[in-house]
Protein backbone atom coordinates (compact mmCIF):
# COMPACT_ATOMS: atom_id res chain seq x y z
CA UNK A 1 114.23 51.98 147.37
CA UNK A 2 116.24 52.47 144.41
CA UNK A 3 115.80 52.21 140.92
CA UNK A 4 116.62 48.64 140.77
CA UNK A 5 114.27 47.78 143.26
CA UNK A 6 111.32 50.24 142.46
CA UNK A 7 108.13 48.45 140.49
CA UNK A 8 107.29 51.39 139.25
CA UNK A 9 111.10 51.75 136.93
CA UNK A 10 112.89 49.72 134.55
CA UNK A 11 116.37 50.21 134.98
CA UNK A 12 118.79 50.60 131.94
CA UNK A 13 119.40 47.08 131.21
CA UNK A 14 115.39 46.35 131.17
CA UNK A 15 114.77 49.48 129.29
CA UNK A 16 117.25 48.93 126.67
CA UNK A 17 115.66 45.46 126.28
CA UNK A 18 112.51 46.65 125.93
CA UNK A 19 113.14 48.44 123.35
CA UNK A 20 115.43 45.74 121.51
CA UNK A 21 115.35 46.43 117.73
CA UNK A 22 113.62 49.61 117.64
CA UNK A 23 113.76 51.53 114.26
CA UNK A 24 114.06 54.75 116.11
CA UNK A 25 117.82 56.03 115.84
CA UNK A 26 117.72 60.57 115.88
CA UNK A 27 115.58 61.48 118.52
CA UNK A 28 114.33 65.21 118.98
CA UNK A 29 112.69 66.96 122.20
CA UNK A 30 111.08 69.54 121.93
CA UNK A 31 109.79 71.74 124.88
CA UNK A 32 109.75 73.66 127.86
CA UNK A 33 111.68 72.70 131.38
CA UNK A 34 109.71 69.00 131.33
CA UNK A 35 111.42 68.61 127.82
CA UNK A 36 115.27 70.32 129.20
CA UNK A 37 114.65 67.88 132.01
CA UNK A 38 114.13 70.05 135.31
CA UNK A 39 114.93 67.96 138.60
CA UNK A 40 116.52 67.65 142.02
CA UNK A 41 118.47 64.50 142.60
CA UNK A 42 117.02 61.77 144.21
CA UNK A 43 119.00 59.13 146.07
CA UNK A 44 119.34 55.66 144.62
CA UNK A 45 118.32 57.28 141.35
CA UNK A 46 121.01 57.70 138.09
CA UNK A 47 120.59 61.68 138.06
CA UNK A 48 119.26 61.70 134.34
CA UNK A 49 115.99 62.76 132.69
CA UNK A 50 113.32 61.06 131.71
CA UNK A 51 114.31 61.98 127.64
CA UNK A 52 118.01 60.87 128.21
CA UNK A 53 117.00 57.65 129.74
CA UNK A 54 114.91 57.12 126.69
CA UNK A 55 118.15 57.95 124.22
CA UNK A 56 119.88 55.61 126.12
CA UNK A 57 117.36 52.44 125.84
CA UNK A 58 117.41 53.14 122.05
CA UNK A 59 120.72 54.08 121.65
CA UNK A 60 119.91 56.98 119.47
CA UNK A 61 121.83 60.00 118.74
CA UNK A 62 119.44 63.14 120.06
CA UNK A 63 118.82 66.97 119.76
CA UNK A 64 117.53 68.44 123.03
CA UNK A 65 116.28 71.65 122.45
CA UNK A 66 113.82 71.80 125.89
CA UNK A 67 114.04 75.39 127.39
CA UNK A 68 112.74 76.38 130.59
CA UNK A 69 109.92 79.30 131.17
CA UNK A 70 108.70 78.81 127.22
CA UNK A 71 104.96 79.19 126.45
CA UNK A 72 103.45 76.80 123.51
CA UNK A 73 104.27 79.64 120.95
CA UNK A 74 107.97 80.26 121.70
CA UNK A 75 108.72 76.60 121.75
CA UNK A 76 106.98 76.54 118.30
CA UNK A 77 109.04 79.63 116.95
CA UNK A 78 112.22 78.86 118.53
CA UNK A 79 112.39 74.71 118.40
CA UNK A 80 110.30 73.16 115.21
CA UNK A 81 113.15 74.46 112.16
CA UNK A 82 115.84 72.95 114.29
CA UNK A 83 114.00 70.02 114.83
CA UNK A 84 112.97 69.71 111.42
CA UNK A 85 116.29 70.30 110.09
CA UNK A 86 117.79 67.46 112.57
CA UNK A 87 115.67 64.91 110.61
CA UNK A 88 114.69 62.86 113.81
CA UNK A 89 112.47 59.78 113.64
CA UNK A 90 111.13 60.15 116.46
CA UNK A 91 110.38 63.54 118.42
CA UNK A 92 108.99 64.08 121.87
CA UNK A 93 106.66 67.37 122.27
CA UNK A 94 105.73 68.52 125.56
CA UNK A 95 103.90 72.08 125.08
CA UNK A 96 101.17 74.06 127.44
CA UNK A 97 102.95 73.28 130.84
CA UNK A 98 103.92 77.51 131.21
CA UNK A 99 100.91 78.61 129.37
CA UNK A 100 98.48 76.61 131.90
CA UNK A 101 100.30 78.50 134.31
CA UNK A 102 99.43 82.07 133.27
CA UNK A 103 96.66 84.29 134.69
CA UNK A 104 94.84 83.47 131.60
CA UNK A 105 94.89 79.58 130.37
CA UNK A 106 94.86 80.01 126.57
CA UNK A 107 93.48 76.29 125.58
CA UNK A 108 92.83 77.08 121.81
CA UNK A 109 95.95 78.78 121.58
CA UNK A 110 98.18 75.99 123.21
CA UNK A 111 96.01 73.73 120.77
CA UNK A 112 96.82 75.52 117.61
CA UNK A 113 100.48 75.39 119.02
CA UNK A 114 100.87 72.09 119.89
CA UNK A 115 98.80 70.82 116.36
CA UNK A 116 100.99 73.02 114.37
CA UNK A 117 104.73 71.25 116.19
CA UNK A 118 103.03 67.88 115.77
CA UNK A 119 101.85 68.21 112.05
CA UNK A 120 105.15 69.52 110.50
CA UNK A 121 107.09 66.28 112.53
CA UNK A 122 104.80 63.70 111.39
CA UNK A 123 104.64 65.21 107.71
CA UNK A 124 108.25 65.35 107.71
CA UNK A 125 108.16 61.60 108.91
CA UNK A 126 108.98 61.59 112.00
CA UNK A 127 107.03 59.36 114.70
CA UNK A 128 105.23 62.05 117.54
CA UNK A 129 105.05 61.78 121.07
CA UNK A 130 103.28 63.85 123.37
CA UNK A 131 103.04 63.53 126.79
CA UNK A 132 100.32 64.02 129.04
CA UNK A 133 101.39 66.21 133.11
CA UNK A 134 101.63 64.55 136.66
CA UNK A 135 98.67 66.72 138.04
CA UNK A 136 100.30 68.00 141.29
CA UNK A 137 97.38 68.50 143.43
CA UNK A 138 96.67 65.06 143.19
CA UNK A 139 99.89 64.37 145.32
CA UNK A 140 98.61 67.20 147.77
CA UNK A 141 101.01 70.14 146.25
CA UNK A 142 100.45 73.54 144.76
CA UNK A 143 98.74 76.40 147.00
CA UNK A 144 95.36 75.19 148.72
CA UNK A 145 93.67 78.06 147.19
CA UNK A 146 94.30 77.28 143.57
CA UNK A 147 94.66 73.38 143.48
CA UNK A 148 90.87 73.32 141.47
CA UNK A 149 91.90 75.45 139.00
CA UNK A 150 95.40 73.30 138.16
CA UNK A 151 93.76 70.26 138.17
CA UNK A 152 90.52 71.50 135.82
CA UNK A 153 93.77 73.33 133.81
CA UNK A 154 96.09 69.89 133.99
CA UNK A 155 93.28 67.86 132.66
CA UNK A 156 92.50 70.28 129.93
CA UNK A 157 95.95 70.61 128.86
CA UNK A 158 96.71 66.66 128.77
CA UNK A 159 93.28 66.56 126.77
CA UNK A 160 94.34 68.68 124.72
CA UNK A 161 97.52 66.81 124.00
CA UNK A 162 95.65 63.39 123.40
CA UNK A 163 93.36 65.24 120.96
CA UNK A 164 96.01 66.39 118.60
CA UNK A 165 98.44 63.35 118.94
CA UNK A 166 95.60 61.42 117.75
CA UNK A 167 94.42 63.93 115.34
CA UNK A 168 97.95 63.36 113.68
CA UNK A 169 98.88 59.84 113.76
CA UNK A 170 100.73 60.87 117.00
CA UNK A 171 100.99 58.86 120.53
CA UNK A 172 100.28 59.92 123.98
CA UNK A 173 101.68 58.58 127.54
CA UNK A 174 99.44 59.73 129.76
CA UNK A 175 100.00 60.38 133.39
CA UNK A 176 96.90 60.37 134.73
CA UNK A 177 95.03 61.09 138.20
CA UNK A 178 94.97 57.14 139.06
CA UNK A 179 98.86 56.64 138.00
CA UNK A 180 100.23 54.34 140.58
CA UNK A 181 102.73 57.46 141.21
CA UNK A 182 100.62 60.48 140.65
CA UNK A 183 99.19 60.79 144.68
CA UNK A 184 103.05 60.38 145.55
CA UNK A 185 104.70 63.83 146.81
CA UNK A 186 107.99 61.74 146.32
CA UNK A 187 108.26 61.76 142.87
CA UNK A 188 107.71 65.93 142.79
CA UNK A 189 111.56 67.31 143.34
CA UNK A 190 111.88 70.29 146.08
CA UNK A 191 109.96 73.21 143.95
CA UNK A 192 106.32 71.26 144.27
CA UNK A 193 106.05 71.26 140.43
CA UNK A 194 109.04 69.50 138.09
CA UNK A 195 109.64 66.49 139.28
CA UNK A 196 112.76 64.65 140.88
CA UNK A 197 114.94 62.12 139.31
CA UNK A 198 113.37 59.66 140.22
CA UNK A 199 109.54 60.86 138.87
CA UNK A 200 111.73 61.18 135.57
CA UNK A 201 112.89 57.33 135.55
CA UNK A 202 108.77 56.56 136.07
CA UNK A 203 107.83 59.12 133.19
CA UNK A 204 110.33 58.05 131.38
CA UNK A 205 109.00 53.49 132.27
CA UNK A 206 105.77 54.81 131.19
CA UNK A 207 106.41 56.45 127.93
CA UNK A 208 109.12 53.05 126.98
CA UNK A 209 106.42 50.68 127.35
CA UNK A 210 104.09 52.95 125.29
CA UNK A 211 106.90 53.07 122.57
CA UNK A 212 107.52 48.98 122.92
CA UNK A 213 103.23 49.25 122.36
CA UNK A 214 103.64 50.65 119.43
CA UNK A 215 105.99 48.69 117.32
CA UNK A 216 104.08 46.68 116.01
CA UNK A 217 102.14 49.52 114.73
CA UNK A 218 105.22 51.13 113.06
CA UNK A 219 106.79 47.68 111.77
């Protein structure tokens, strides 16, 4: 299978079209390593990530400032005045991944966070996006031992997401449990949590059809 042939992506010519006459132009991501665009490879797959195969369906010039290993706060300290200062009309915001992660899940803190990046975009007049996680157990990965805790944790933290993107006049692509990709080990590149290229060309089908959704909202 290969992107051309795979139901589950559009490929660049389909994307772009898509997306045909799309106001969005400056595009800013904001994030941790699913913002910088972690992966392995995956044959018949362009090597991209799921943000720069967005870019390239609208065409739009765009600031990536996605670092790996960053918990809700540092993206927050580090990311939202260059961001802000890029004037994008559209940002992507993908916070919580690291935090859910730690010993200790701090929910209300990643929620502050992630309210705090996604209020200063949209009053600075930017469109939001947040994106809800792939929940790994559900393709059978991440130690037997601790798969009930990431899944309670990966539902939290995409509820969290939805809560605050609609709080804020945001949107959010989920990825949930019953995504015709999520029970897929597949789409999950070597490391059993980012995933390969070719999970980013599905993230990235599933959050173009939720922009094309809402245009008529934003036109």
């Amino acid at each position: 299978m290969t992107e051309h042939t795979d139901p589950l992506v559009l490929d660049a010519a389909a994307a772009s079209a898509l997306l045909a006459g799309a106001p969005w132009k400056r595009l800013a991501v904001l994030g941790d390593s699913i913002a910088a665009g972690v992966r392995d490879p995956a044959p018949g797959y362009r090597d991209l990530s799921w943000t720069d195969r967005i870019a390239e369906a609208l065409d739009a010039d765009v600031l990536n400032l996605g670092r790996r290993d960053l918990l809700a706060a540092e993206i927050r300290a580090t990311q939202l005045a260059p961001a802000l200062a890029f004037a994008p009309d559209l940002a992507i915001v993908t916070a919580g991944g690291n935090d859910m992660l730690r010993r200790e899940f701090d929910e209300d803190g990643v929620r502050r966070e992630l309210t705090a990046l996604v209020a200063a975009l949209r009053d600075a007049g930017a469109d939001v996006v947040t994106i809800g996680l792939f929940d790994i157990t559900a393709a059978g990965l991440g130690h037997a031992r601790f798969r009930d805790v990431i899944a309670a944790r990966t539902a939290a933290l995409n509820a969290v997401a939805e809560q605050v993107a609609a709080e804020h006049g945001a949107w959010h692509v989920p990825h949930p449990p019953d995504h015709p990709a999520a029970g897929d080990p597949g789409i999950f590149s070597a490391d059993g949590l980012h995933l390969n290229a070719r999970g980013h060309a599905i993230a990235a089908t599933t959050t173009l059809h939720a922009l094309a959704a809402a245009l008529p909202a934003r036109g």
